[in-house]
Protein backbone atom coordinates (compact mmCIF):
# COMPACT_ATOMS: atom_id res chain seq x y z
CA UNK A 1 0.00 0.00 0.00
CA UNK A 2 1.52 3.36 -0.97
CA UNK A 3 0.98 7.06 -0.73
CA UNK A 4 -0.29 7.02 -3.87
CA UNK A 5 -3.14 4.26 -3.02
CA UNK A 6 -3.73 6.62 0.39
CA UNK A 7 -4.46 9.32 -2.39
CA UNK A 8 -6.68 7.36 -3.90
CA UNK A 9 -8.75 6.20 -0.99
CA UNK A 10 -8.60 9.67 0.06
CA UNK A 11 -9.86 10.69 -3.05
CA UNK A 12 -12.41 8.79 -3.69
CA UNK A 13 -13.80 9.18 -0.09
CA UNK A 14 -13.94 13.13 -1.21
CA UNK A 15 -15.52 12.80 -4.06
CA UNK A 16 -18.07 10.24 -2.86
CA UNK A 17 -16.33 7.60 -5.16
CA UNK A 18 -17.11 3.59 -3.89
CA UNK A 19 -12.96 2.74 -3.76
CA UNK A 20 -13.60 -1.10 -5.26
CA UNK A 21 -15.05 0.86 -8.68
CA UNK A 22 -12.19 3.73 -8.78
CA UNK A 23 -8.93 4.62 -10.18
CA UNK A 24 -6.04 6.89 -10.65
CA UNK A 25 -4.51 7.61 -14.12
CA UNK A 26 -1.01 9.56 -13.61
CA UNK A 27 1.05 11.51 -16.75
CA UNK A 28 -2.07 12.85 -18.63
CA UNK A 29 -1.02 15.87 -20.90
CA UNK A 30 -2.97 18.63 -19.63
CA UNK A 31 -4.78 19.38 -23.25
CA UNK A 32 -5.73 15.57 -23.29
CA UNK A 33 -9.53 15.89 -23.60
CA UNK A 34 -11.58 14.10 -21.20
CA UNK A 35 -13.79 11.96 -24.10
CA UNK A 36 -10.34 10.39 -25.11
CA UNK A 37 -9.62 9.47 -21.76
CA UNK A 38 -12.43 7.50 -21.14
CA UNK A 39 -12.30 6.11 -24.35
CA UNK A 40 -8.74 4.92 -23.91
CA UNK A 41 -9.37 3.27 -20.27
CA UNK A 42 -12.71 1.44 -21.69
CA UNK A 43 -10.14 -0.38 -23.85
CA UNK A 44 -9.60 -2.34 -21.03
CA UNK A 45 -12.64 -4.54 -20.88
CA UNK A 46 -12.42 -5.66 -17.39
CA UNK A 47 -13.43 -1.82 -16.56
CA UNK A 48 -16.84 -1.52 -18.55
CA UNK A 49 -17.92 1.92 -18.85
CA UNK A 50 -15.27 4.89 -17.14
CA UNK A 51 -16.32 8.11 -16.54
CA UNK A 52 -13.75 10.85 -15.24
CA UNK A 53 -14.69 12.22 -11.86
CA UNK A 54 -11.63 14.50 -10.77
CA UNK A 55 -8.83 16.01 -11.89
CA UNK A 56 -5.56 16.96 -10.77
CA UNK A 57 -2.58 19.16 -12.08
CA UNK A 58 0.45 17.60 -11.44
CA UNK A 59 3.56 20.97 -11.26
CA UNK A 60 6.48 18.83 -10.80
CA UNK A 61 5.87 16.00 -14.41
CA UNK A 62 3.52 19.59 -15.98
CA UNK A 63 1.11 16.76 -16.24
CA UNK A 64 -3.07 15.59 -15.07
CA UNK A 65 -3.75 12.88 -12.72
CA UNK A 66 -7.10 12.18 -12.72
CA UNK A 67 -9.98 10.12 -11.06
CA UNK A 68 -11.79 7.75 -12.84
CA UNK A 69 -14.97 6.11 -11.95
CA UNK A 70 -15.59 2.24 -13.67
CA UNK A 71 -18.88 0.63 -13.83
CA UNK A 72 -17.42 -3.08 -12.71
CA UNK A 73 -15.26 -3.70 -10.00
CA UNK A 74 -11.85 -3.62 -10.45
CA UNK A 75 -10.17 -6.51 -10.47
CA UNK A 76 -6.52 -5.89 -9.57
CA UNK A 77 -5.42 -9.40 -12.04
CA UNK A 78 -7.17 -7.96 -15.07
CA UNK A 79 -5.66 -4.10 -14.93
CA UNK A 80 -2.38 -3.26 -16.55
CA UNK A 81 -0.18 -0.64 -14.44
CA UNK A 82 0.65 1.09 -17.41
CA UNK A 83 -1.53 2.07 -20.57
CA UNK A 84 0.21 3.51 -24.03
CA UNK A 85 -2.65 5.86 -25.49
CA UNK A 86 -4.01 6.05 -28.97
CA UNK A 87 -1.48 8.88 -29.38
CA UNK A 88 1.39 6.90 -28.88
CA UNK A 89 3.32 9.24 -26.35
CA UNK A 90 4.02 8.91 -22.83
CA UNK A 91 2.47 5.82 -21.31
CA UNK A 92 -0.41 6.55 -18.70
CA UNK A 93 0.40 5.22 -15.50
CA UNK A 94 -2.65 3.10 -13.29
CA UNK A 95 -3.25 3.41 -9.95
CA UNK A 96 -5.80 1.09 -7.87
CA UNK A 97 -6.55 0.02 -4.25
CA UNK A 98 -5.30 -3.38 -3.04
CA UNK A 99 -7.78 -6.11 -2.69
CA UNK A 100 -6.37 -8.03 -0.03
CA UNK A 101 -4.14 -6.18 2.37
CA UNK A 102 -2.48 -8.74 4.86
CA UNK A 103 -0.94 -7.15 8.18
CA UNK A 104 2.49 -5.61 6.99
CA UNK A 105 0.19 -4.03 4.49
CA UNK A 106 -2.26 -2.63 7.27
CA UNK A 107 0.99 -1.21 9.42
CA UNK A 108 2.02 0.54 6.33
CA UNK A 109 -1.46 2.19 6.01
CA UNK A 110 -1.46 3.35 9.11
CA UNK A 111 2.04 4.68 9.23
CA UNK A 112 1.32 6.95 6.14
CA UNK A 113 -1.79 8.10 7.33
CA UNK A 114 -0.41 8.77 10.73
CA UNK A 115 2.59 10.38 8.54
CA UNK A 116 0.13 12.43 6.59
CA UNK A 117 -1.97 13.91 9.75
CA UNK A 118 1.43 14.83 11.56
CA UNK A 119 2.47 16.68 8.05
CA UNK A 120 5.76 14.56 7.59
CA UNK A 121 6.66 12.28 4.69
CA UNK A 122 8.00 8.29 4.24
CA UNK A 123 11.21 9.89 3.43
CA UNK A 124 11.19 11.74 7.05
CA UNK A 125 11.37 8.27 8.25
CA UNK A 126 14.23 6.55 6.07
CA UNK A 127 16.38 9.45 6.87
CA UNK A 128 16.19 7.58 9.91
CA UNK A 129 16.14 4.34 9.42
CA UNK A 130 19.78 2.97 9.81
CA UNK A 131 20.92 2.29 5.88
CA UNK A 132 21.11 -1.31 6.42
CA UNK A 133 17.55 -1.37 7.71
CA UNK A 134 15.56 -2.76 4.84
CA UNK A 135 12.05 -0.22 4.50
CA UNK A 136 9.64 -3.09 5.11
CA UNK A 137 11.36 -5.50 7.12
CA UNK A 138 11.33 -4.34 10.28
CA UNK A 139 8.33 -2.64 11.52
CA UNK A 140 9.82 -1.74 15.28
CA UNK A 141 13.02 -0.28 13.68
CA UNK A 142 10.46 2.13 11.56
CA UNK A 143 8.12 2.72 14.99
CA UNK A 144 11.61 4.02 16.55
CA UNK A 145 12.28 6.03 13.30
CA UNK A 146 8.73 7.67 13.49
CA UNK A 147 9.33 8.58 17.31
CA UNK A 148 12.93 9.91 16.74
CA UNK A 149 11.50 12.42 14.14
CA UNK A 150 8.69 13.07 16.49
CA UNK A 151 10.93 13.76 19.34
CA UNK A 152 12.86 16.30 17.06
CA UNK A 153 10.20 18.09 15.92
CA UNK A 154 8.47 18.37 19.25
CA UNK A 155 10.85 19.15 22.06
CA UNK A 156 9.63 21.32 24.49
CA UNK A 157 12.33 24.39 23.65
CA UNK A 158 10.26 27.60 23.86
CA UNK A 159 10.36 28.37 19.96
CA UNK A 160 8.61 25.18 18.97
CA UNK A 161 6.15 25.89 21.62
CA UNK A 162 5.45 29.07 19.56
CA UNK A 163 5.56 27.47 16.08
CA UNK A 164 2.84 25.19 16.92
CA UNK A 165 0.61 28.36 16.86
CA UNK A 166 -1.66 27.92 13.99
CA UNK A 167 -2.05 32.02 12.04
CA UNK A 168 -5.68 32.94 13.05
CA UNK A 169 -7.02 35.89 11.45
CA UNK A 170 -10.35 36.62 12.55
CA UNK A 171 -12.28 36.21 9.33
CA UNK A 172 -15.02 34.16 9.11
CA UNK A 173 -15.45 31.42 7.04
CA UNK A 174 -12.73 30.05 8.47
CA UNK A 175 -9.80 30.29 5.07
CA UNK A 176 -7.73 27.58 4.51
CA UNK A 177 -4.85 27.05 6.50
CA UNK A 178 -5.52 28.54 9.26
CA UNK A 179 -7.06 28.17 13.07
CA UNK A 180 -10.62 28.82 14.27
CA UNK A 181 -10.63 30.99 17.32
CA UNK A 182 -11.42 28.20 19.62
CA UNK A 183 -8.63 26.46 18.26
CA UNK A 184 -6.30 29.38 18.52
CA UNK A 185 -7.39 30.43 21.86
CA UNK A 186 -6.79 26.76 23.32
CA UNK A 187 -3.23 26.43 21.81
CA UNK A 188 -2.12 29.84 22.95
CA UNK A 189 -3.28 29.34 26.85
CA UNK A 190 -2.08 25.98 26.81
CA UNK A 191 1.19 27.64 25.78
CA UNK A 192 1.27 30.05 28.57
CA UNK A 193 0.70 28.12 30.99
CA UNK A 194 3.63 25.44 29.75
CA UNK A 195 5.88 28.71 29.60
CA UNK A 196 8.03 27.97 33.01
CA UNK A 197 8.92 32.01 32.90
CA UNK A 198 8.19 34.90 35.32
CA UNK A 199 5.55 37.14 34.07
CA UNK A 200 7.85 39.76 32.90
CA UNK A 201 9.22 37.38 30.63
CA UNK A 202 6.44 35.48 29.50
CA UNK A 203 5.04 38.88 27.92
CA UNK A 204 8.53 39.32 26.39
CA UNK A 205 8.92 36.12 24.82
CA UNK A 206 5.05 34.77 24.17
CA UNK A 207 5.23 35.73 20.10
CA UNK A 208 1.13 35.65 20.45
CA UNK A 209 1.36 38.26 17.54
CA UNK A 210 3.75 36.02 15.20
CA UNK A 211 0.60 33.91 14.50
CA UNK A 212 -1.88 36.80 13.92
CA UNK A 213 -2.87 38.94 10.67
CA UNK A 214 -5.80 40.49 9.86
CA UNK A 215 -8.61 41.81 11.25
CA UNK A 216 -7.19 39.47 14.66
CA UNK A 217 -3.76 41.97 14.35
CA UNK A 218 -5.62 45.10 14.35
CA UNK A 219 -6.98 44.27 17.42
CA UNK A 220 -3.98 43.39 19.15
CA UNK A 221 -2.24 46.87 17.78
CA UNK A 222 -4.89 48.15 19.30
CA UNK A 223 -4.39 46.81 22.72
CA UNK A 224 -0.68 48.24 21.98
CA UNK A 225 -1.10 51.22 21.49
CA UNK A 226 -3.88 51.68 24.51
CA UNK A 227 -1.51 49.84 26.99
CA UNK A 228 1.91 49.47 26.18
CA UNK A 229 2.49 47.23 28.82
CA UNK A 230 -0.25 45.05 28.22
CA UNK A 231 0.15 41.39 28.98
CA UNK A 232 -0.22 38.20 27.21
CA UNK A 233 -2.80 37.48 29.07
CA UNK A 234 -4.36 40.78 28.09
CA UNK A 235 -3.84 39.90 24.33
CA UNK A 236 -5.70 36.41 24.43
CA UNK A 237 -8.48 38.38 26.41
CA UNK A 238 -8.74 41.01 23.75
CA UNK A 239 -9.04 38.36 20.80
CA UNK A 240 -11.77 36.49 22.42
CA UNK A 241 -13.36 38.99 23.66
CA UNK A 242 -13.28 40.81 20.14
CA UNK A 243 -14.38 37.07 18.02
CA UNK A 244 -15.66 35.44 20.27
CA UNK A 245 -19.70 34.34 20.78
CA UNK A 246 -22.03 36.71 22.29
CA UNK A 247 -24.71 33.91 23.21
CA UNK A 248 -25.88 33.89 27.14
CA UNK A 249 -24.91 30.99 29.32
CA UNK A 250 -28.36 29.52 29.07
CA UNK A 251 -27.75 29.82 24.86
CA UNK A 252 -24.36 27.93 25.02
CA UNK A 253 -26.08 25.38 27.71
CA UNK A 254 -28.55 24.09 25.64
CA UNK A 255 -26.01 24.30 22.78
CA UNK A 256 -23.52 22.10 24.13
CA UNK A 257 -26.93 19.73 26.11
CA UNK A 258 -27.71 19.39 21.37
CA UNK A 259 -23.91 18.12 20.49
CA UNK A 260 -23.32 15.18 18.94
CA UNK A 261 -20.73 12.67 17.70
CA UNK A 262 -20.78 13.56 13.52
CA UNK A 263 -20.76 10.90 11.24
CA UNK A 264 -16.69 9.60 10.54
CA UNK A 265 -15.70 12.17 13.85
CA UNK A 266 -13.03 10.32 15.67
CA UNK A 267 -14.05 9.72 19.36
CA UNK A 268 -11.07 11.80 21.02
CA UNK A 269 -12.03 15.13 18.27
CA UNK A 270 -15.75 14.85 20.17
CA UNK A 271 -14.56 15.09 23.49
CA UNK A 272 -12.27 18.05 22.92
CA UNK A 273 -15.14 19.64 21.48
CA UNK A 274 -17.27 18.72 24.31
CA UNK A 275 -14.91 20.18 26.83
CA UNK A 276 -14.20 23.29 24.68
CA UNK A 277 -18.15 23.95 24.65
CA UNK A 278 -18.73 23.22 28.24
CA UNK A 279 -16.05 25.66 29.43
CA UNK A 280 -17.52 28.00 27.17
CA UNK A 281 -20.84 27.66 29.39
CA UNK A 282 -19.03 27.67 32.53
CA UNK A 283 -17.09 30.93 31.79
CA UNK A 284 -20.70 32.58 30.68
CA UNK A 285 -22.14 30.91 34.28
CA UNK A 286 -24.17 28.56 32.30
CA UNK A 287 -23.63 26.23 34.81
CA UNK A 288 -20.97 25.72 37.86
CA UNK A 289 -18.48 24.51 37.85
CA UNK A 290 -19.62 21.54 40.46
CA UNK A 291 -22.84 20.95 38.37
């Protein structure tokens, strides 16, 4: 199983695609048009009808990948890898799930997702792997790899603490890449509190403002310019004051009494937003803290 088959799966799971009836077609030319596709991968009998359901421009080959839909289910013994089109040029290369993935497979799976979520790469973890450590022999000597570059990338020096601030503007939607203010706000008093500093140097040091822009920013110049001396405390207080909800403590009560697991929500992402909305009514007296 490979990153490219997590694509895939990915993919498909986007674009509503059932996995067993999808594939991936790499090195398209870009001014290929889409009838000629499908009329090049119905060649291949074993596919029946193919209809093109996404598409993908790849910068580094200046090429398409693109997701196909079949009308049979694939079978993995009746698809070539590669397919030469009508054209003649640059063979098409074929990309489909596994059928049967045995346990070294499912380890692998899990290690690139796992890879994915935490933003590093496979080749994060050969840099690790001792060079006469074979990639998929040894699944413990890759588990050590995968915590080494962990442990690198997470030591608890005070300038990683501040990278792990997502930017958080203040607009709303939400734009891509960065934090929602409940997100933001939790990171950044977690931080504080983790900063083992006196006060006077907490305010010095805390680079709140290195992960602000925007609207968020303006506020926090604001605060500046009004109190020089203004804590970090003071700056968190000023952002959610400034974005954050206006409903009572009653509102948020029966807000957080209507929550509920959503459908593919991982267990542990529920109860962080369980506890996120039930301080929320605690700090608006929705309910004490004993209750």
């Amino acid at each position: 199983f490979t990153m490219t088959q997590l694509e895939l799966t990915n993919w498909c799971r986007g674009e509503g695609v059932a996995l067993e009836h999808a594939l991936m077609v790499h090195g398209v030319p870009e001014e290929e048009p889409t009838a000629n596709v499908e009329e090049t991968l119905q060649s291949i009998k074993a596919l029946g009808r193919v209809r093109v359901r996404g598409k993908m421009f790849d910068s580094k080959n200046q090429t398409l990948t693109l997701l196909c839909e079949c009308r049979e289910v694939i079978d993995p013994s009746k698809i070539p890898p590669e397919l030469i089109p009508p054209t003649g040029e640059t063979k098409w290369t074929i990309v489909i799930a596994q059928s049967v993935v045995n346990d070294e497979d499912t380890f692998t799976v899990k290690l690139a997702q796992f890879l994915q979520d935490e933003g590093k790469t496979m080749d994060d973890i050969q840099t690790m792997c001792a060079p006469s450590t074979a990639w998929n022999s040894s699944p413990e000597s890759i588990i050590r790899a995968v915590g080494e570059v962990l442990n690198r990338s997470t030591k608890p020096t005070e300038s990683n603490n501040y990278r792990r601030l997502k930017t958080f503007s203040g607009v709303s939607p939400v734009p891509l890449g960065e934090e929602c203010l409940d997100g933001w706000l939790e990171q950044a008093k977690l931080m504080v509190e983790e900063c083992e500093c006196t006060e006077k140097e907490k305010n010095k040091r805390c680079r709140l403002v290195e992960s602000l822009k925007g609207p968020a920013l303006e506020i926090i110049q604001a605060v500046r310019l009004s109190n020089p001396d203004a804590k970090h405390r003071e700056y968190i207080q000023a952002i959610e004051n400034a974005f954050g909800v206006t409903e009572t403590g009653e509102d948020l009560y029966l807000a957080f009494r209507s929550l509920y697991q959503k459908s593919g929500e991982r267990l542990s992402e529920f109860l962080r937003r369980l506890e996120r909305s039930l301080n929320k009514v605690i700090q608006k007296g929705g309910l004490t803290g004993r209750a």
